[in-house]
Each structure stands twice: as C-alpha cells, then as structure tokens.
C-alpha atoms as a PDB file:
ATOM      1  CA  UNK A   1      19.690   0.647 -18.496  1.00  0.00           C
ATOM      2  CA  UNK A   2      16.987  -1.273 -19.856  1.00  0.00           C
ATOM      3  CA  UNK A   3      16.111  -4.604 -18.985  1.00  0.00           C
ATOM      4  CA  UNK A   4      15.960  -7.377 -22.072  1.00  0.00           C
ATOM      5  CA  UNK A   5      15.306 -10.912 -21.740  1.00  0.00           C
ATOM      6  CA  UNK A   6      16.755 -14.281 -23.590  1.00  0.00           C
ATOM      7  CA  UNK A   7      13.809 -15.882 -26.061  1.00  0.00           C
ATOM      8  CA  UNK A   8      13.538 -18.680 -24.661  1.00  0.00           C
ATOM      9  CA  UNK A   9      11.945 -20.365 -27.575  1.00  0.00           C
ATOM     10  CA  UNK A  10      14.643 -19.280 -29.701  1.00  0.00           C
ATOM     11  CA  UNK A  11      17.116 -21.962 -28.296  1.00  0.00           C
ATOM     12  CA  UNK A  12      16.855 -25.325 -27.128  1.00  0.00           C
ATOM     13  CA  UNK A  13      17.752 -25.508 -23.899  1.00  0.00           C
ATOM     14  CA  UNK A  14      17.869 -29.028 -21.602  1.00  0.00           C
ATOM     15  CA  UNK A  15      16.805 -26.667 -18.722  1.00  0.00           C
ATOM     16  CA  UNK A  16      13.177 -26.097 -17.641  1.00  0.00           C
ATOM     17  CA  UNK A  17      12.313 -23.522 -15.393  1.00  0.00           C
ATOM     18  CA  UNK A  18       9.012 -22.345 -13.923  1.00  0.00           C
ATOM     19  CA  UNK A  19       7.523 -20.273 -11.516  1.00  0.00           C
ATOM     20  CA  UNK A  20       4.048 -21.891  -9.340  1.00  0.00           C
ATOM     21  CA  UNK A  21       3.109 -18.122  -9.885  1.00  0.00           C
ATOM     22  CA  UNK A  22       4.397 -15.875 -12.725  1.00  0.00           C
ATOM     23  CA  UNK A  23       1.871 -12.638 -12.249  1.00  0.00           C
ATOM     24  CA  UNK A  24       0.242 -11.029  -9.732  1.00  0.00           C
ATOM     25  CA  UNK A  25      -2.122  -8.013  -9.016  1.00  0.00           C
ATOM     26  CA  UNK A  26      -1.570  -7.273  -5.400  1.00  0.00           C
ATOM     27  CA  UNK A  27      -1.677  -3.666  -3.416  1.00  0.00           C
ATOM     28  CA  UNK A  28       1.761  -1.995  -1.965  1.00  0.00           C
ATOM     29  CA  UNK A  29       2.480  -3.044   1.269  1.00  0.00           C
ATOM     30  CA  UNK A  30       1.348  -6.536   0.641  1.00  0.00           C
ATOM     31  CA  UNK A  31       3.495  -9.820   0.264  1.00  0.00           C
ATOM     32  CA  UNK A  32       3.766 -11.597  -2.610  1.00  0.00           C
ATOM     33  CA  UNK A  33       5.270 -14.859  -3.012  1.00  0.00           C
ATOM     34  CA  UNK A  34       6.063 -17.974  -5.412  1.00  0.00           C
ATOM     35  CA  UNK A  35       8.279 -20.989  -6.395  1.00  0.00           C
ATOM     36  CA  UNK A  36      11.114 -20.879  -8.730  1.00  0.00           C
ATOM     37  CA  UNK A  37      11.641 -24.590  -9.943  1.00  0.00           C
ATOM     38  CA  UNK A  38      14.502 -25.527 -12.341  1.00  0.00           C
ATOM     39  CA  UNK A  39      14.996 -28.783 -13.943  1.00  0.00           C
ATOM     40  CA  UNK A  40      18.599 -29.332 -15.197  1.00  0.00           C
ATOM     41  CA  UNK A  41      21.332 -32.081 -16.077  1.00  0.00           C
ATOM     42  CA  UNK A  42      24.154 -29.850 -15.224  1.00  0.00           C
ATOM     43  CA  UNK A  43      25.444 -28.517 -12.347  1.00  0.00           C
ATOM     44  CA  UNK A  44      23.954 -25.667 -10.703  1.00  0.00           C
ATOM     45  CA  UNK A  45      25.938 -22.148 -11.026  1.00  0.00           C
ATOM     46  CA  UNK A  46      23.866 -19.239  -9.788  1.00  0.00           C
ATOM     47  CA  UNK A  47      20.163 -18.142  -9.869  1.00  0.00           C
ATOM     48  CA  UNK A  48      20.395 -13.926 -10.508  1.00  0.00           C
ATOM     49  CA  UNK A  49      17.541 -12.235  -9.978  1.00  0.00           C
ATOM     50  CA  UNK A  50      16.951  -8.698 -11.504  1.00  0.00           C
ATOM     51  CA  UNK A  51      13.836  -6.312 -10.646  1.00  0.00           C
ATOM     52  CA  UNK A  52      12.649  -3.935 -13.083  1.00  0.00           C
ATOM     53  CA  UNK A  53      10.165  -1.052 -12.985  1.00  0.00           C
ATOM     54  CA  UNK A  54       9.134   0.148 -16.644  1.00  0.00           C
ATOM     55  CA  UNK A  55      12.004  -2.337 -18.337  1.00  0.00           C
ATOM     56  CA  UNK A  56      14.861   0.172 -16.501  1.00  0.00           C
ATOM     57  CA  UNK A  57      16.599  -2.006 -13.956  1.00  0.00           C
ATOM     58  CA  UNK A  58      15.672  -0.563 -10.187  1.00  0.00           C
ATOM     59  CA  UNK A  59      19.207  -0.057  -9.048  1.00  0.00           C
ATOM     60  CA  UNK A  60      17.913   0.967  -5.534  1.00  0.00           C
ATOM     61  CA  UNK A  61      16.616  -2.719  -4.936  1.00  0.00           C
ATOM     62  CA  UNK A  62      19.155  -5.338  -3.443  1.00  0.00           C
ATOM     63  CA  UNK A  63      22.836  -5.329  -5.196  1.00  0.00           C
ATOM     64  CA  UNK A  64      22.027  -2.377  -7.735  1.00  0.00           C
ATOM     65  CA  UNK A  65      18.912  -4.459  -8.690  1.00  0.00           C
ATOM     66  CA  UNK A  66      20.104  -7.296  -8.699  1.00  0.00           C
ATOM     67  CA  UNK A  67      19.912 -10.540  -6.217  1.00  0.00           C
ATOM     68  CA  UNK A  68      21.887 -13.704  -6.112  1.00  0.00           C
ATOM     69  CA  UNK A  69      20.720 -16.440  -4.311  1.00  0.00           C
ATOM     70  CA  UNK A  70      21.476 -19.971  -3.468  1.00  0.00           C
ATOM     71  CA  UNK A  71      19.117 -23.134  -5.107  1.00  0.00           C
ATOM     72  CA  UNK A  72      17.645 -25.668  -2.942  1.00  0.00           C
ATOM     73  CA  UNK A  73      18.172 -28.962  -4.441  1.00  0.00           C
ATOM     74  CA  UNK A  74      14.628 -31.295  -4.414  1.00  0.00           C
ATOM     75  CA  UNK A  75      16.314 -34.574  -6.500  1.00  0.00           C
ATOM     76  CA  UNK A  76      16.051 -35.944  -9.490  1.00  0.00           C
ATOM     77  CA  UNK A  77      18.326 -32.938 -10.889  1.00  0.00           C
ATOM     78  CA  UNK A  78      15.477 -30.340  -9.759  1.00  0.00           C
ATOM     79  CA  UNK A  79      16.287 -27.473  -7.510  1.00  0.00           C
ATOM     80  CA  UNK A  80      13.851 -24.603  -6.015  1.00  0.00           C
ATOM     81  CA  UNK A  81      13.781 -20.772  -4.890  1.00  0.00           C
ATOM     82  CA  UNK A  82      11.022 -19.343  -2.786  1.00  0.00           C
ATOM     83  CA  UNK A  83      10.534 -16.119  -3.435  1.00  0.00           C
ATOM     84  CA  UNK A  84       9.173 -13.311  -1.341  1.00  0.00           C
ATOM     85  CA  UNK A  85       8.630  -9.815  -1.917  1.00  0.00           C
ATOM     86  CA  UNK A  86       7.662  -6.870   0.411  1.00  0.00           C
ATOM     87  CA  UNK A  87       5.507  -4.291  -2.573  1.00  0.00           C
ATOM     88  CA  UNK A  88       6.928  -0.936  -2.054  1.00  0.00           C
ATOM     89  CA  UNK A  89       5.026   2.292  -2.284  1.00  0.00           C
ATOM     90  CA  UNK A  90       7.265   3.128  -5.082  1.00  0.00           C
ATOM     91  CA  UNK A  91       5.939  -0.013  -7.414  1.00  0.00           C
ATOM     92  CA  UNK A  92       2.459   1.478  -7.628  1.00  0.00           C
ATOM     93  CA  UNK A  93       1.126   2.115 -10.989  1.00  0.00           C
ATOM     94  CA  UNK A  94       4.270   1.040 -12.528  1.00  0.00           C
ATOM     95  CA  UNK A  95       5.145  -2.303 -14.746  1.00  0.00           C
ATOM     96  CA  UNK A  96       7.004  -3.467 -12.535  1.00  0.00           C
ATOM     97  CA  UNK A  97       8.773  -7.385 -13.428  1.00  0.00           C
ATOM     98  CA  UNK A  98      11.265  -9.863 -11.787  1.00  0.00           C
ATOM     99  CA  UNK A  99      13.621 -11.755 -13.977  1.00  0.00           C
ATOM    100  CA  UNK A 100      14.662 -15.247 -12.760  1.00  0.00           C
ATOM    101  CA  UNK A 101      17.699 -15.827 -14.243  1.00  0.00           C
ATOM    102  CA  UNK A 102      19.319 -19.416 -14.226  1.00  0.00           C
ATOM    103  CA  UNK A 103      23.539 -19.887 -15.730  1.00  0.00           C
ATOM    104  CA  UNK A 104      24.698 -23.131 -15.852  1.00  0.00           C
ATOM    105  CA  UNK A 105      28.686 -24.311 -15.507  1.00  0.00           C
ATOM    106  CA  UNK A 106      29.075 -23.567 -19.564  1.00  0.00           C
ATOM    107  CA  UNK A 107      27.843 -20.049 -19.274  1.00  0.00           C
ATOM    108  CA  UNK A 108      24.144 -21.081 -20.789  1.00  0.00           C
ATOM    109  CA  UNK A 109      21.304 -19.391 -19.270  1.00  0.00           C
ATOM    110  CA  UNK A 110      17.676 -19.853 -19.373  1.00  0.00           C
ATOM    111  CA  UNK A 111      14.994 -16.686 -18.101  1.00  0.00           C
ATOM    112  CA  UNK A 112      11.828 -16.953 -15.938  1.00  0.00           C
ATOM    113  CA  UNK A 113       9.918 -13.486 -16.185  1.00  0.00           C
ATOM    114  CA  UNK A 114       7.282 -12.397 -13.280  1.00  0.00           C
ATOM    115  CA  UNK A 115       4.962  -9.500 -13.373  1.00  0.00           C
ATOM    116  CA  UNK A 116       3.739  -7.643 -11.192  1.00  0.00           C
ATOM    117  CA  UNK A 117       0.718  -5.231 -10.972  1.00  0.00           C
ATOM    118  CA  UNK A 118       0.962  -3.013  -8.355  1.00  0.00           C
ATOM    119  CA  UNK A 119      -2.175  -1.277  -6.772  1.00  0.00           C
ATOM    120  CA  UNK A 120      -2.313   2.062  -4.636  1.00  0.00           C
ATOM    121  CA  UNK A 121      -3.270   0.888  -1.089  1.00  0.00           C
ATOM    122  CA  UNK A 122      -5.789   2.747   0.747  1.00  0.00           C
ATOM    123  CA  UNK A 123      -3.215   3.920   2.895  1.00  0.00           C
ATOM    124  CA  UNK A 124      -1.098   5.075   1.086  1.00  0.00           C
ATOM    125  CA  UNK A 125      -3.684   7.072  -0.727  1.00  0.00           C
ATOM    126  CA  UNK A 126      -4.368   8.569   2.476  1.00  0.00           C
ATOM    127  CA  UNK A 127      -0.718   9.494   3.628  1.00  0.00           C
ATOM    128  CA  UNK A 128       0.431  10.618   0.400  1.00  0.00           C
ATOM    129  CA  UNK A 129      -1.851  13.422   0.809  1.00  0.00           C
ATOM    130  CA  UNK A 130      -3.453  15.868   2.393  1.00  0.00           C
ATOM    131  CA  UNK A 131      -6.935  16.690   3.042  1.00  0.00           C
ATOM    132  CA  UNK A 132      -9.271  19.700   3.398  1.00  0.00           C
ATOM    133  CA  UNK A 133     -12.609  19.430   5.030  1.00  0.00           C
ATOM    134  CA  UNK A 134     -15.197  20.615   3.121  1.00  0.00           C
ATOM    135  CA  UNK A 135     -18.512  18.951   4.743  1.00  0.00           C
ATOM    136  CA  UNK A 136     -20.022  17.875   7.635  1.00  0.00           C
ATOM    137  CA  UNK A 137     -23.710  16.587   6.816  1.00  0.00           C
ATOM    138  CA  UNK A 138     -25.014  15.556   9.694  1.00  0.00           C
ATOM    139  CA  UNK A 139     -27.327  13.507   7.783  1.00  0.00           C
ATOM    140  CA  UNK A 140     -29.564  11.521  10.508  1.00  0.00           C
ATOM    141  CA  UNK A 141     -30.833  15.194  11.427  1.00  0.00           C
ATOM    142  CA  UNK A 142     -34.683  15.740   9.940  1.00  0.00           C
ATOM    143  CA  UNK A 143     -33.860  17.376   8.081  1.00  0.00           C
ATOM    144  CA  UNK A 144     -30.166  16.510   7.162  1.00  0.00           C
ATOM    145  CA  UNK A 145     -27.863  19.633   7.941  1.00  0.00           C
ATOM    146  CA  UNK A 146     -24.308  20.878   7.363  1.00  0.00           C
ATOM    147  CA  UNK A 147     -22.707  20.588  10.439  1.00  0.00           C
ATOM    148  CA  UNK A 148     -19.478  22.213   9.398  1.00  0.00           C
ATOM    149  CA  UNK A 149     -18.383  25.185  11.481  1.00  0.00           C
ATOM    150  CA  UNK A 150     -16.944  28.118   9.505  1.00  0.00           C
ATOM    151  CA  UNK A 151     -13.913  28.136  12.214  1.00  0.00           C
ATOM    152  CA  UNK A 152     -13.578  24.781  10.698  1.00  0.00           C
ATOM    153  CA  UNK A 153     -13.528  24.867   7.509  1.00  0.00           C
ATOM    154  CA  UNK A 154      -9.968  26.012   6.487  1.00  0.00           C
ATOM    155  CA  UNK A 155      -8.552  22.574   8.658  1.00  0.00           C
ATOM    156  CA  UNK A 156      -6.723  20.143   6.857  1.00  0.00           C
ATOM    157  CA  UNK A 157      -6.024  16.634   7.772  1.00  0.00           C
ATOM    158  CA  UNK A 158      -2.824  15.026   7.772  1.00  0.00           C
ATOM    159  CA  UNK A 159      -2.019  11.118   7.797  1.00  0.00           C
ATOM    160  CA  UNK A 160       1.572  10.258   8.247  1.00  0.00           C
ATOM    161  CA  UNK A 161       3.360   7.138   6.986  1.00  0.00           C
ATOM    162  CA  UNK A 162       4.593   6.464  10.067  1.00  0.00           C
ATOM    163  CA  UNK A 163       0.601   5.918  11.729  1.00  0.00           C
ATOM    164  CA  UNK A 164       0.122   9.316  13.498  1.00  0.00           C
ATOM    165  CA  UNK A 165      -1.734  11.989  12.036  1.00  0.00           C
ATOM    166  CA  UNK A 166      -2.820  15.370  12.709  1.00  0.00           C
ATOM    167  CA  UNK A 167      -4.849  18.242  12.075  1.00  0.00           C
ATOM    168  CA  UNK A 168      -3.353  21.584  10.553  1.00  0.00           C
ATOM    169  CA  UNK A 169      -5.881  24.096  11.843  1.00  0.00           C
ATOM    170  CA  UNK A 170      -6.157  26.988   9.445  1.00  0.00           C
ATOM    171  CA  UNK A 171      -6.279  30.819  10.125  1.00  0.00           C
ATOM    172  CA  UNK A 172     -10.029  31.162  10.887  1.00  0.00           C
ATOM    173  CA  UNK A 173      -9.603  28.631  14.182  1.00  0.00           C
ATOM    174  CA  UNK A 174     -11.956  27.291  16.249  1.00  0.00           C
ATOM    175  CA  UNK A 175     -12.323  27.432  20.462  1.00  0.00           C
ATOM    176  CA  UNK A 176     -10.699  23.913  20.986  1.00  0.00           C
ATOM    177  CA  UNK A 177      -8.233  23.584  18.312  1.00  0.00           C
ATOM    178  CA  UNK A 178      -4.909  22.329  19.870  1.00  0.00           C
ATOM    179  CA  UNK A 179      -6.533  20.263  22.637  1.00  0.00           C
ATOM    180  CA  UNK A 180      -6.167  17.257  20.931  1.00  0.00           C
ATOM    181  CA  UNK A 181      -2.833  15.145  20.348  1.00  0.00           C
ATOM    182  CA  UNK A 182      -3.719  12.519  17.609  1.00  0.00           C
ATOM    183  CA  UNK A 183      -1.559   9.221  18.066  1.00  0.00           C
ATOM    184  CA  UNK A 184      -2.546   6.575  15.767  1.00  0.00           C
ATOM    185  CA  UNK A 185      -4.816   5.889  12.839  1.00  0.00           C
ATOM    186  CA  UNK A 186      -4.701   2.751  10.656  1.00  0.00           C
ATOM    187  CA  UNK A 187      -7.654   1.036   7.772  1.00  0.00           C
ATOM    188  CA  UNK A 188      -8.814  -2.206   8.381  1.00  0.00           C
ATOM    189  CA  UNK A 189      -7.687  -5.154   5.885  1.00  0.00           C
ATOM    190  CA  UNK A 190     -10.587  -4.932   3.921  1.00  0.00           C
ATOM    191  CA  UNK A 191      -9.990  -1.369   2.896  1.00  0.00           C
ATOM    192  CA  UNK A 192     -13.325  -0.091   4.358  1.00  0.00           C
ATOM    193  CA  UNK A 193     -12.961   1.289   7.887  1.00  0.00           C
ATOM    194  CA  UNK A 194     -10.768   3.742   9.307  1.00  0.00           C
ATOM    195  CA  UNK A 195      -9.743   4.166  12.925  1.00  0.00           C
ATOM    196  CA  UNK A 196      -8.476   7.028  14.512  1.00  0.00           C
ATOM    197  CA  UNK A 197      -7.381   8.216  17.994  1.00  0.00           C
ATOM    198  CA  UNK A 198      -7.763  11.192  20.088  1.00  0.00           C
ATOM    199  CA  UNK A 199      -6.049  12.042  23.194  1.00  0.00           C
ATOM    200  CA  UNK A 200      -7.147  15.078  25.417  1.00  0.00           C
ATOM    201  CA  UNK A 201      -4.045  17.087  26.498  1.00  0.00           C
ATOM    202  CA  UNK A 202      -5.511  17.362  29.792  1.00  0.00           C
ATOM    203  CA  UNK A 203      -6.874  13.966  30.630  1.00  0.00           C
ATOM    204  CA  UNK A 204      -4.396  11.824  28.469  1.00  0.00           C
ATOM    205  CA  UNK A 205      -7.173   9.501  27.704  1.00  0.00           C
ATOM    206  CA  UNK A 206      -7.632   8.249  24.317  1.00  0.00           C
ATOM    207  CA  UNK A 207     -10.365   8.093  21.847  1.00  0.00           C
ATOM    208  CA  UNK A 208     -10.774   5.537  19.233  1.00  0.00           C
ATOM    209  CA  UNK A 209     -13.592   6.938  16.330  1.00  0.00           C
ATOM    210  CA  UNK A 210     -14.177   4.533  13.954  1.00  0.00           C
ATOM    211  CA  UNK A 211     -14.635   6.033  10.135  1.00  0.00           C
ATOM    212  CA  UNK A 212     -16.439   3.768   7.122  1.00  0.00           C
ATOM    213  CA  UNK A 213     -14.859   5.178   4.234  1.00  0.00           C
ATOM    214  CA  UNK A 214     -17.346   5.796   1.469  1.00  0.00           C
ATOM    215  CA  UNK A 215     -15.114   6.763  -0.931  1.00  0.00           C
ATOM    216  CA  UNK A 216     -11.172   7.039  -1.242  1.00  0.00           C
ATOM    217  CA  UNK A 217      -9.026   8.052  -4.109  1.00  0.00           C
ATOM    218  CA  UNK A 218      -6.501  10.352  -4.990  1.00  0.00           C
ATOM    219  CA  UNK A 219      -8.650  13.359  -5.418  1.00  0.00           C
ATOM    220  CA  UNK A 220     -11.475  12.717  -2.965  1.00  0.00           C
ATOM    221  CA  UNK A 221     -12.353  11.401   0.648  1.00  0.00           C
ATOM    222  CA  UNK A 222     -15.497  10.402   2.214  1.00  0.00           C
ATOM    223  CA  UNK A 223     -16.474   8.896   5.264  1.00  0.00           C
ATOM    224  CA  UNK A 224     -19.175   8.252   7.848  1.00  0.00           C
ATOM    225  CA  UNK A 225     -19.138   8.347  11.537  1.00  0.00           C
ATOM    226  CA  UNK A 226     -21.751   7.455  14.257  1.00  0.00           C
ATOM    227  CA  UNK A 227     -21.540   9.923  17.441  1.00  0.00           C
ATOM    228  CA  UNK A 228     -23.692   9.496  20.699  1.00  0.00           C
ATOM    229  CA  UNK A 229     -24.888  12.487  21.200  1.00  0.00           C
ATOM    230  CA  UNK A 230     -27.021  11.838  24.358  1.00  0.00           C
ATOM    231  CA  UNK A 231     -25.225  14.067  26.853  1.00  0.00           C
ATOM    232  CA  UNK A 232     -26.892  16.699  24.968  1.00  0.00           C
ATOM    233  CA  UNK A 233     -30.084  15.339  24.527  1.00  0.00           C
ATOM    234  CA  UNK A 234     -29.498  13.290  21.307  1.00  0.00           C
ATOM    235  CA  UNK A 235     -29.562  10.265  19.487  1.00  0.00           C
ATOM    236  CA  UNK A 236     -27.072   7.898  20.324  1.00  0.00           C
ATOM    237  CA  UNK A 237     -26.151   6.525  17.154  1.00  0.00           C
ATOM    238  CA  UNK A 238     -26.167  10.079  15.046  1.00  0.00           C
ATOM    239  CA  UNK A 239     -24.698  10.461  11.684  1.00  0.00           C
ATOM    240  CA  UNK A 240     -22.044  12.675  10.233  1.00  0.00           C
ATOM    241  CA  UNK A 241     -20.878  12.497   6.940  1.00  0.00           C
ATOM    242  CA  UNK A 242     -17.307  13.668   6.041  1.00  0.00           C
ATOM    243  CA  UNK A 243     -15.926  15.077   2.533  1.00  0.00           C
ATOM    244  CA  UNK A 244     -12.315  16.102   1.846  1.00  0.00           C
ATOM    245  CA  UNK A 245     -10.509  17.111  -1.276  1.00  0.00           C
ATOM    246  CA  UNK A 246      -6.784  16.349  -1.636  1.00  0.00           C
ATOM    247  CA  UNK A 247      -4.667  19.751  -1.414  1.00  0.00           C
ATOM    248  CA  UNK A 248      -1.373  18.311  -2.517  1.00  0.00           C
END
C-alpha cells in the first residue's frame, strides 16, 4: 500500500512539529539520527511512525512498518522523540522516507516527513559480489610485468557478510591452493583500505595484507598491495596491482 501524507498547509493546525534533521545522505550500515519536537496545547495521544521505501510502506520494518513510541515531555506544552536508525542493506538506492506522525485526543493529526538517501557502502559492494582476478601488474618491476599465473587466473574471490572470505580456486589450480584458511577481512572507515587475513593450515599463524582500493564499484575492483620480497632477493616495499570484475 502506498504511503500518502496530510498537507500540512492545507489546515490550520495549533500543533508545530519539527525534526533538528529532516534529510540525510548517509551509506548502509551507518546510523542516522535526529529530534522530533512537537509543540501542542492538547494532550499528547501517540507519535506513529511509518517507514517507506519507494512510497510502499516496508511492512518488514517494526510493527508491519509501523512504530509507536512514547513522547518525552520538555515543558511549556513541548514534547520530543530521538530518533535512531540502523541503514539496512536493503535501503540502498531506494527513496526511502520516515513519516512522523503526531494524533492528538480529538483524532487531529499533524505529519513530519524525513528522507533518506541511502548510499551502497563499500562493503557491501564487496560482499554482494563476487570477483574474478584478472591482473596482477607487478608494477614497481622495470619494467612493470603481469604477475598473474595462468593456474591463477580462473580464482574468484569471495567476501562474506558475515567478515570471512575466501577464495574459490578454479579448474586450472595452482601448487598451494587450499593451504590457506581466510578468517577476516574488513575496509577501513574512510572507504580506502582493505584488510585481509591469512592463516597457514599448518602453522595457524595469521597474516594481515593490507589492500588500498583504487577503485570499487559494482562492476569493477582494484587494489594495490606492497610485498617484501627480500627473502628472495627483492625489494622490500614491491608493488602489485590487483583487477577483478564482478561475476555475479
């Protein structure tokens, strides 16, 4: 069912209601947050709130989409709401709006609308798909070379939602494959680095490689990562660029 508000400048009402923040642009996963405020001679019935994504009521949020919730009273007839909310992966890319909805004791009602933007987070651009290796420039080589090994390039790289990832070696397969368990990965706050850990299967120790992601989108991943490669007679600091397409 589709959501419609009350004009509000269509009646006179002696209630007025506002929010300290009434849109945002903000990436899933993140917290948003903000005042309700309602100034009001009457007595307080309910505050409803109802969520929508594209103006259909999202009847898997709360009470069938809707939320009831209790006023704190300030004085001087003014009461509040603070308001947080948790963005879900399932708000990205969609209009997605909260509708503050105030009843007095005669049944009148006055609306509050927020909207909210929601942006694909880098992770979940990363863990909603997968990824197929298709370089390996090792580019502080004079000349640069492609470092990717033919064994390796049917692999595809997995992120899970839950923080562990894997790779899904492919037919060709290389000496090592299966060696590795892969435990954790996460991307820093700022959206440019990504960590992920390696444990040996025979030595249980783990190692943390640090990615800086070049470029990350639904179609495309690319990042760097320094190796010391002075056990072999190496720099220490050598470069190795990574590209991936998205396979799903």
């Amino acid at each position: 069912m589709a959501f419609a508000c009350k004009k509000e400048d269509k009646i006179s009402s002696p209630h007025k209601a506002s929010l300290s923040v009434a849109e945002f642009t903000e990436k899933t996963g993140r917290i948003i947050t903000t005042t309700y405020t309602i100034e009001t001679p009457s007595s307080v019935k309910d505050l409803v709130i109802a969520k929508t994504i594209n103006t259909f009521i999202d009847s898997l949020w709360e009470n069938k989409g809707r939320l009831t919730v209790t006023l704190t009273p300030s004085g001087n007839n003014i009461y509040t709401y603070t308001f947080e909310y948790e963005i879900l992966d399932r708000d990205a890319d969609k209009l997605v709006g909260f509708h503050f909805i105030f009843t007095d004791e005669n049944g009148l009602s006055i609306t509050k609308d927020l909207t909210l933007n929601a942006i694909l987070s880098a992770e979940q651009t990363l863990y909603t798909r997968k990824w197929k290796l298709l370089s390996k420039m090792w580019t502080s080589a004079d000349p640069p070379v492609e470092d990717l090994q033919d064994c390796e390039s049917d692999d595809v790289w997995v992120f899970n939602a839950d923080g562990t990832w894997n790779i899904e070696y492919g037919a060709k397969g290389c000496l090592f494959d299966g060696f590795n368990e892969f435990p954790s990965w996460y991307i820093t706050e700022d959206e440019k680095t990504l960590y992920a850990t390696y444990r040996s299967i025979f030595t249980l120790e783990d190692d943390v490689q640090k990615y800086t992601i070049k470029t990350l989108n639904r179609e495309r991943l690319v990042f760097e990562s320094i190796v010391d490669l002075t056990d072999f007679g190496l720099g220490s600091e050598e470069v190795f660029v990574y590209t991936f397409e998205a396979v799903n």
